[in-house]
N, C-alpha and C. Protein backbone atom coordinates (compact mmCIF):
# COMPACT_ATOMS: atom_id res chain seq x y z
N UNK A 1 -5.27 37.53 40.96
CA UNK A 1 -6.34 37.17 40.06
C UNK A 1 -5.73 36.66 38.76
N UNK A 2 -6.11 35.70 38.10
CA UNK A 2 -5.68 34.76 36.77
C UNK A 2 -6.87 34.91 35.76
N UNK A 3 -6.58 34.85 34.97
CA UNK A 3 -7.34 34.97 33.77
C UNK A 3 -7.17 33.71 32.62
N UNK A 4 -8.95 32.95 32.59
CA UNK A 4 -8.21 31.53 31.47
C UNK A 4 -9.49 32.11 30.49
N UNK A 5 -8.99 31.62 29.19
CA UNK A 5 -9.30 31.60 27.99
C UNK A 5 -9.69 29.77 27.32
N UNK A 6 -10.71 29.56 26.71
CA UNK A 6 -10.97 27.95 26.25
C UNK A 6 -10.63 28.57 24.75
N UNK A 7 -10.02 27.67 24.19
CA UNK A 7 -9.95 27.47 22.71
C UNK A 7 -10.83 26.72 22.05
N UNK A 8 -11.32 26.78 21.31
CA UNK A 8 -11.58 25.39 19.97
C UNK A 8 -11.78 26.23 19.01
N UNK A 9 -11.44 25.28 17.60
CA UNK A 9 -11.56 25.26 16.06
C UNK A 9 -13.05 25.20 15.76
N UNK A 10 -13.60 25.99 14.62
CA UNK A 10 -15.02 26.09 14.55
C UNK A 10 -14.86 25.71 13.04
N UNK A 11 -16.03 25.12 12.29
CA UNK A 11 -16.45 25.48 10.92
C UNK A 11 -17.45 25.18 10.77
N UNK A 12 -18.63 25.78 10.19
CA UNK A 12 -19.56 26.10 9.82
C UNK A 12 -20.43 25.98 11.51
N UNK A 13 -20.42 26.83 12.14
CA UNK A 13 -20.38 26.62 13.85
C UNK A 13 -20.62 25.60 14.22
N UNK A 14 -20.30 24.54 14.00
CA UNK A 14 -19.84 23.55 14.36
C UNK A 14 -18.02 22.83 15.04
N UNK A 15 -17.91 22.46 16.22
CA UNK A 15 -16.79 22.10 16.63
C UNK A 15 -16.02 21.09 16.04
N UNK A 16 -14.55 21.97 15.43
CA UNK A 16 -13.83 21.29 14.55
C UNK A 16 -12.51 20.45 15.37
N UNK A 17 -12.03 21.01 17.00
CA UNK A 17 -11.19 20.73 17.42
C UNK A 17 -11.15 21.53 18.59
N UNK A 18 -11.19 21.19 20.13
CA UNK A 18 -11.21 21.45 21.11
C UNK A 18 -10.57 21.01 22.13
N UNK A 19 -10.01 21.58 23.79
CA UNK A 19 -9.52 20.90 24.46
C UNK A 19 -9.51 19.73 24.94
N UNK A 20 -11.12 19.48 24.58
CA UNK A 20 -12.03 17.96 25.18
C UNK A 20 -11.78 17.12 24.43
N UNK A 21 -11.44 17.38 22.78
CA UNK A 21 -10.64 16.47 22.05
C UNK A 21 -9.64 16.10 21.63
N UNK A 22 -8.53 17.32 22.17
CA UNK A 22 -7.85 16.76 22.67
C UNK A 22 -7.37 15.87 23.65
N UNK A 23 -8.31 15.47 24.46
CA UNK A 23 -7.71 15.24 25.78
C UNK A 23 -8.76 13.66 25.63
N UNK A 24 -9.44 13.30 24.25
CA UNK A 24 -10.03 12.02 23.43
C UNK A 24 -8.48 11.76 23.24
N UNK A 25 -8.06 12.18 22.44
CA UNK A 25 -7.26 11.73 21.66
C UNK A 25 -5.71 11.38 22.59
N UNK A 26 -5.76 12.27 23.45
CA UNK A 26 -4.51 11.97 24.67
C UNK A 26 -5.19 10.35 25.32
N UNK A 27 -6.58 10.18 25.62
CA UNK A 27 -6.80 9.08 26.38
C UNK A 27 -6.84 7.73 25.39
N UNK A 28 -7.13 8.33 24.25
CA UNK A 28 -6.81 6.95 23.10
C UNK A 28 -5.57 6.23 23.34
N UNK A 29 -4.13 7.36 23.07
CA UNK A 29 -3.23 6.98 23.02
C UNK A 29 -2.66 6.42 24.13
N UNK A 30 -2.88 6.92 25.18
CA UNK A 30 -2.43 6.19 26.60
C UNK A 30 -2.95 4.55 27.09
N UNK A 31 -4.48 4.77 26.48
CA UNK A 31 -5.44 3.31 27.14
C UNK A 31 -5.19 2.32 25.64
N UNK A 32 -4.96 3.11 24.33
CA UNK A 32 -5.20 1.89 23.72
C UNK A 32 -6.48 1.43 22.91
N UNK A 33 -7.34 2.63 23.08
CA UNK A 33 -8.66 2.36 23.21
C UNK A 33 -9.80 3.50 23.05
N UNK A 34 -10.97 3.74 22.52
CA UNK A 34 -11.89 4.74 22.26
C UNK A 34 -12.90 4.22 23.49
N UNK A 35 -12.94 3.30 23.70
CA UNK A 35 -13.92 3.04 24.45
C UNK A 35 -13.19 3.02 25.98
N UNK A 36 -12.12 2.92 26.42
CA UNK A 36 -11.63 2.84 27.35
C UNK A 36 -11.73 4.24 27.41
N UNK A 37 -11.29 5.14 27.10
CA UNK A 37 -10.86 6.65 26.80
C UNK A 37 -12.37 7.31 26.93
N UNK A 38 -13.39 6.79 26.19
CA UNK A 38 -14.59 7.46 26.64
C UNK A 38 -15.41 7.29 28.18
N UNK A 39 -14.88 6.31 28.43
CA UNK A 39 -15.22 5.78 29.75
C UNK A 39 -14.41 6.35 30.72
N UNK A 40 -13.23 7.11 30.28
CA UNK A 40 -12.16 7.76 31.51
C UNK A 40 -12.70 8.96 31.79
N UNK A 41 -12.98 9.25 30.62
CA UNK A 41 -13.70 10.66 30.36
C UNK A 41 -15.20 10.70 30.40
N UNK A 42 -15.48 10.07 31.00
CA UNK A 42 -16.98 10.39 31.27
C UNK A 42 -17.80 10.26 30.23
N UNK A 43 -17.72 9.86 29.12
CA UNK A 43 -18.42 9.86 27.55
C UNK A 43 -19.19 8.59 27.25
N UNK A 44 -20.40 8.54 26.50
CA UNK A 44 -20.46 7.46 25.90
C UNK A 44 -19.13 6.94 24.66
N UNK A 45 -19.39 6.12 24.29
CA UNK A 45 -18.74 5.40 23.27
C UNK A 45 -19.38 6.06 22.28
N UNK A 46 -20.16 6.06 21.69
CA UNK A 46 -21.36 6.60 20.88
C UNK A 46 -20.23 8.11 20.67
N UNK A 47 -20.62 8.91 21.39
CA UNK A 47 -20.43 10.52 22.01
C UNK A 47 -19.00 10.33 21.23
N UNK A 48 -17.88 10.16 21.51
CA UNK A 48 -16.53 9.97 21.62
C UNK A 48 -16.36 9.49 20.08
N UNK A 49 -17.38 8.52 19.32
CA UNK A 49 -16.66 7.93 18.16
C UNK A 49 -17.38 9.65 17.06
N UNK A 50 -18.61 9.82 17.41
CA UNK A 50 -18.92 11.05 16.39
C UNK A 50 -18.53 12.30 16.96
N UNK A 51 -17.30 12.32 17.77
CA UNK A 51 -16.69 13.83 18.16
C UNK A 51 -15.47 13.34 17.36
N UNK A 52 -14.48 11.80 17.26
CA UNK A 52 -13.61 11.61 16.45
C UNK A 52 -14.22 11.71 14.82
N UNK A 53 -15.19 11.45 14.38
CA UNK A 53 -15.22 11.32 13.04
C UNK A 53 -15.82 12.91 12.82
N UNK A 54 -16.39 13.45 13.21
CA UNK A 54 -16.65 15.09 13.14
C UNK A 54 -15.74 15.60 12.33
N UNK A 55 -14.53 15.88 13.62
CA UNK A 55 -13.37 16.60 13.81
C UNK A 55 -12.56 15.84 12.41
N UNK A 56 -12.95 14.53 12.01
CA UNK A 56 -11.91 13.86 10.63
C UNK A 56 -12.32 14.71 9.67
N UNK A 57 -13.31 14.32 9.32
CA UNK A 57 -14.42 15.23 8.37
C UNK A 57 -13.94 16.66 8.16
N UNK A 58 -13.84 17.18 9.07
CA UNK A 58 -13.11 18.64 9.10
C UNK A 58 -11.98 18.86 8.50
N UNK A 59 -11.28 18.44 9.29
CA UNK A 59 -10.10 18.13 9.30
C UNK A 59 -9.56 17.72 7.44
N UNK A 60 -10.08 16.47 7.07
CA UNK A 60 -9.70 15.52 6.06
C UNK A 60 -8.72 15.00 6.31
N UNK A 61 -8.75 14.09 7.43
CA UNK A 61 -7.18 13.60 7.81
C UNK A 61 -7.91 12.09 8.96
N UNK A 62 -7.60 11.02 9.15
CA UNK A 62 -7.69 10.32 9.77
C UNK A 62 -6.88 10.35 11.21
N UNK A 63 -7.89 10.50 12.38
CA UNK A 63 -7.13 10.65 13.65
C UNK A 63 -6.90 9.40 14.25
N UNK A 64 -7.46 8.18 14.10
CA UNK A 64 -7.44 7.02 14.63
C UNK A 64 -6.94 6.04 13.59
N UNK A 65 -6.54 4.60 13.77
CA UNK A 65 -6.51 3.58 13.21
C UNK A 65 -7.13 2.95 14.24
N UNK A 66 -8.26 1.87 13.96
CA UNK A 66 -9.14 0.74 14.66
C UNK A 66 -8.74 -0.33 14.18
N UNK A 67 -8.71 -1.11 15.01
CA UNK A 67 -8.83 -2.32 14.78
C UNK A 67 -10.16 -3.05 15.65
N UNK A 68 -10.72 -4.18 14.84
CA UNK A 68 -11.97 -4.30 15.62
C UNK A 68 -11.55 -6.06 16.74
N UNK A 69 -12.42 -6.36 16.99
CA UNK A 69 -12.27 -7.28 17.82
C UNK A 69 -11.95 -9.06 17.42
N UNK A 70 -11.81 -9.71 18.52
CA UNK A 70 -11.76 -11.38 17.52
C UNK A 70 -10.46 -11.68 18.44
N UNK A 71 -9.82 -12.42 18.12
CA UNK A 71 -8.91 -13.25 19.17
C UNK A 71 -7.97 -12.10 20.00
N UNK A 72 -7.81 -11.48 19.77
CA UNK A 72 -6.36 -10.59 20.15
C UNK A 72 -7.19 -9.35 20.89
N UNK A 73 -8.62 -8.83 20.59
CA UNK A 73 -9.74 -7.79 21.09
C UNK A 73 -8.93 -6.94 19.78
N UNK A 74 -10.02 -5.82 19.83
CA UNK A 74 -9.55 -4.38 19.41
C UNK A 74 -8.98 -3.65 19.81
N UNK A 75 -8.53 -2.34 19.25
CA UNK A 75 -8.08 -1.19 19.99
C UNK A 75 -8.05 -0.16 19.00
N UNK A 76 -7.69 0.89 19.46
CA UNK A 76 -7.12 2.06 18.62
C UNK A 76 -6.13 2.59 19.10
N UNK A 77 -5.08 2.82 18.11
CA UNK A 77 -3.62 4.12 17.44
C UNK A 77 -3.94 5.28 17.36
N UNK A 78 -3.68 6.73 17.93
CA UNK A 78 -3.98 7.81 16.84
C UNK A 78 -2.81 7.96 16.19
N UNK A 79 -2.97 8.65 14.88
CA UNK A 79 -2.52 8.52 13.84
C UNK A 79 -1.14 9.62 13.92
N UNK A 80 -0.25 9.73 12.74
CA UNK A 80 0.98 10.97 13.05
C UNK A 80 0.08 12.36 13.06
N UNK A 81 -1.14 11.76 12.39
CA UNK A 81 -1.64 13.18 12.26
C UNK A 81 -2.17 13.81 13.45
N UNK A 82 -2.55 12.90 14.17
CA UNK A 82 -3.66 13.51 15.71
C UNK A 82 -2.29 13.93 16.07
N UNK A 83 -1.29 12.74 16.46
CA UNK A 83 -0.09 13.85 17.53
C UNK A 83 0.49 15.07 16.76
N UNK A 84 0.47 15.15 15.80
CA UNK A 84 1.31 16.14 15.48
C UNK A 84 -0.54 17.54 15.58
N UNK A 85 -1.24 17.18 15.22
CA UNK A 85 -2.67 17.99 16.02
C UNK A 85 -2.40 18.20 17.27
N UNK A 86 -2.25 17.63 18.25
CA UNK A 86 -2.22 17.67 19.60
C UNK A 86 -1.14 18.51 19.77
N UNK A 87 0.05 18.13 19.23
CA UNK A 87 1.49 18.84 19.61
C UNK A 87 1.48 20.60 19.27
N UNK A 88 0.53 20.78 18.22
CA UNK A 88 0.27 22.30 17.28
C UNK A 88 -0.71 22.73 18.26
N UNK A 89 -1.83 21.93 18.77
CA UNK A 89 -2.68 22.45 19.80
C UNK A 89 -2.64 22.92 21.24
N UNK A 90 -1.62 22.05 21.79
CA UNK A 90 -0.81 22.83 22.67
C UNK A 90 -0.06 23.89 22.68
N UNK A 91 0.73 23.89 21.55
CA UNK A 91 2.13 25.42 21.15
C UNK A 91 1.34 26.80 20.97
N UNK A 92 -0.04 26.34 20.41
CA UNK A 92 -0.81 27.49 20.22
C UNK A 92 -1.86 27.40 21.18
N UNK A 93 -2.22 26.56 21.87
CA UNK A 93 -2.58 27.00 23.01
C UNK A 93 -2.51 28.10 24.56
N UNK A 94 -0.88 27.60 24.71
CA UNK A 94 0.10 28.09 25.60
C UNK A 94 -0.06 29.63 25.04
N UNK A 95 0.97 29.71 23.61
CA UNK A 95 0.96 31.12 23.38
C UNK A 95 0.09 31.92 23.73
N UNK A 96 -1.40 31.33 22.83
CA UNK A 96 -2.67 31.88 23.45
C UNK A 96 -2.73 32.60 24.80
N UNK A 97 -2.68 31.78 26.00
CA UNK A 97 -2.80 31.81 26.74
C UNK A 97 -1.92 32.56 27.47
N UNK A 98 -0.34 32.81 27.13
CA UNK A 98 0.70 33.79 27.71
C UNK A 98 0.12 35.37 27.08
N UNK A 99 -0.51 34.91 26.32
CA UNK A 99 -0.72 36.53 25.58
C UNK A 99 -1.53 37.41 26.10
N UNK A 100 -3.33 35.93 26.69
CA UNK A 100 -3.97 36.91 27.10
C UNK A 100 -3.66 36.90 28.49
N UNK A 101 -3.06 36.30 29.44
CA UNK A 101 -2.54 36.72 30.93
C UNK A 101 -1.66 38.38 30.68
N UNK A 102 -0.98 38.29 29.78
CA UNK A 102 -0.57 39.78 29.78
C UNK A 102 -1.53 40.91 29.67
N UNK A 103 -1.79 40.75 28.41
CA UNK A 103 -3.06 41.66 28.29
C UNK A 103 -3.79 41.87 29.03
N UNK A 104 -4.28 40.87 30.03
CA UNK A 104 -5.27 41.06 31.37
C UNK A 104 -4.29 41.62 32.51
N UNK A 105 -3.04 40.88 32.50
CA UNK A 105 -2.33 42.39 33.43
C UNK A 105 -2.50 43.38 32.66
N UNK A 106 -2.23 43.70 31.62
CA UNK A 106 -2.28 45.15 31.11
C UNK A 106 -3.36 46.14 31.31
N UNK A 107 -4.08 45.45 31.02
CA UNK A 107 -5.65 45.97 31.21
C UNK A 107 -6.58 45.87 33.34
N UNK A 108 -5.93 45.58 33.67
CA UNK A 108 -6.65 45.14 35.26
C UNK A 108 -5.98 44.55 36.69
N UNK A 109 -4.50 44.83 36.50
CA UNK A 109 -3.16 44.99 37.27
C UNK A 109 -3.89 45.86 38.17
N UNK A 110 -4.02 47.07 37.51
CA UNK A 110 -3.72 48.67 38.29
C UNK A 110 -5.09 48.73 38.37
N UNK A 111 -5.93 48.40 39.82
CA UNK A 111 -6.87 48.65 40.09
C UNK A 111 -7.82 49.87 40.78
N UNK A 112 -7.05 50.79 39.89
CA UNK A 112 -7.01 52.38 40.56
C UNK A 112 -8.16 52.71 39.95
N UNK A 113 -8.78 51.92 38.60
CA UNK A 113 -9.70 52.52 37.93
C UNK A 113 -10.97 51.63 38.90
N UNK A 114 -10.87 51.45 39.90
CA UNK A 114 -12.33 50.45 40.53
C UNK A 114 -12.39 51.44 41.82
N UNK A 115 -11.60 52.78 42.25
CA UNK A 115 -11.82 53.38 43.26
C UNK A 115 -12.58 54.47 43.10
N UNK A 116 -13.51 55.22 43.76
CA UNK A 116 -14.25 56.23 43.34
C UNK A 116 -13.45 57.07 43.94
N UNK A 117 -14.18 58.53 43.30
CA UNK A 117 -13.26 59.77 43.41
C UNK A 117 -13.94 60.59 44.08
């Protein structure tokens, strides 16, 4: 038996930073693109640009550079700041996640406490 845990960043209960945006911001950087990236991911365009500007807002840090369209098309960069977000969101993810797999062995390994007496 395995035990998973979801993360995200909250403020004012509102979502400040989550796996799902991470994984915006992983498809930006790979496609090139917000709209390509929302479309990989199942998202509107719409959905995807106010989960990036949310999380800026929060944040105070710019996750994207855009460029808009015209001879060459558009695209989007994320910024040093998203990867180095992404890179901190993983390290503390993982940990997260090694900590509570222990603890859940610790706690529900020894299934002696589920036998009646």
């Amino acid at each position: 038996m395995n035990v998973k845990c979801k993360i995200w960043f909250e403020q004012d209960n509102g979502v400040a930073f989550s796996e799902g945006r991470k994984m915006l911001l992983e498809a930006v950087d790979q496609l090139g693109s917000l709209n390509a990236a929302a479309k990989k991911l199942g998202m509107s365009y719409r959905a995807a640009w106010g989960k990036i500007k949310a999380t800026e807002n929060v944040l105070g840090v710019r996750l994207l550079e855009v460029t808009t369209g015209g001879k060459g098309g558009g695209g989007s960069v994320i910024t040093a700041e998203a990867k180095e977000l992404i890179s901190r969101y993983r390290k503390y993810n993982d940990k997260v996640s090694a900590l509570v797999e222990k603890e859940f062995k610790r706690f529900f390994e020894n299934r002696k406490w589920l036998l009646r007496k």
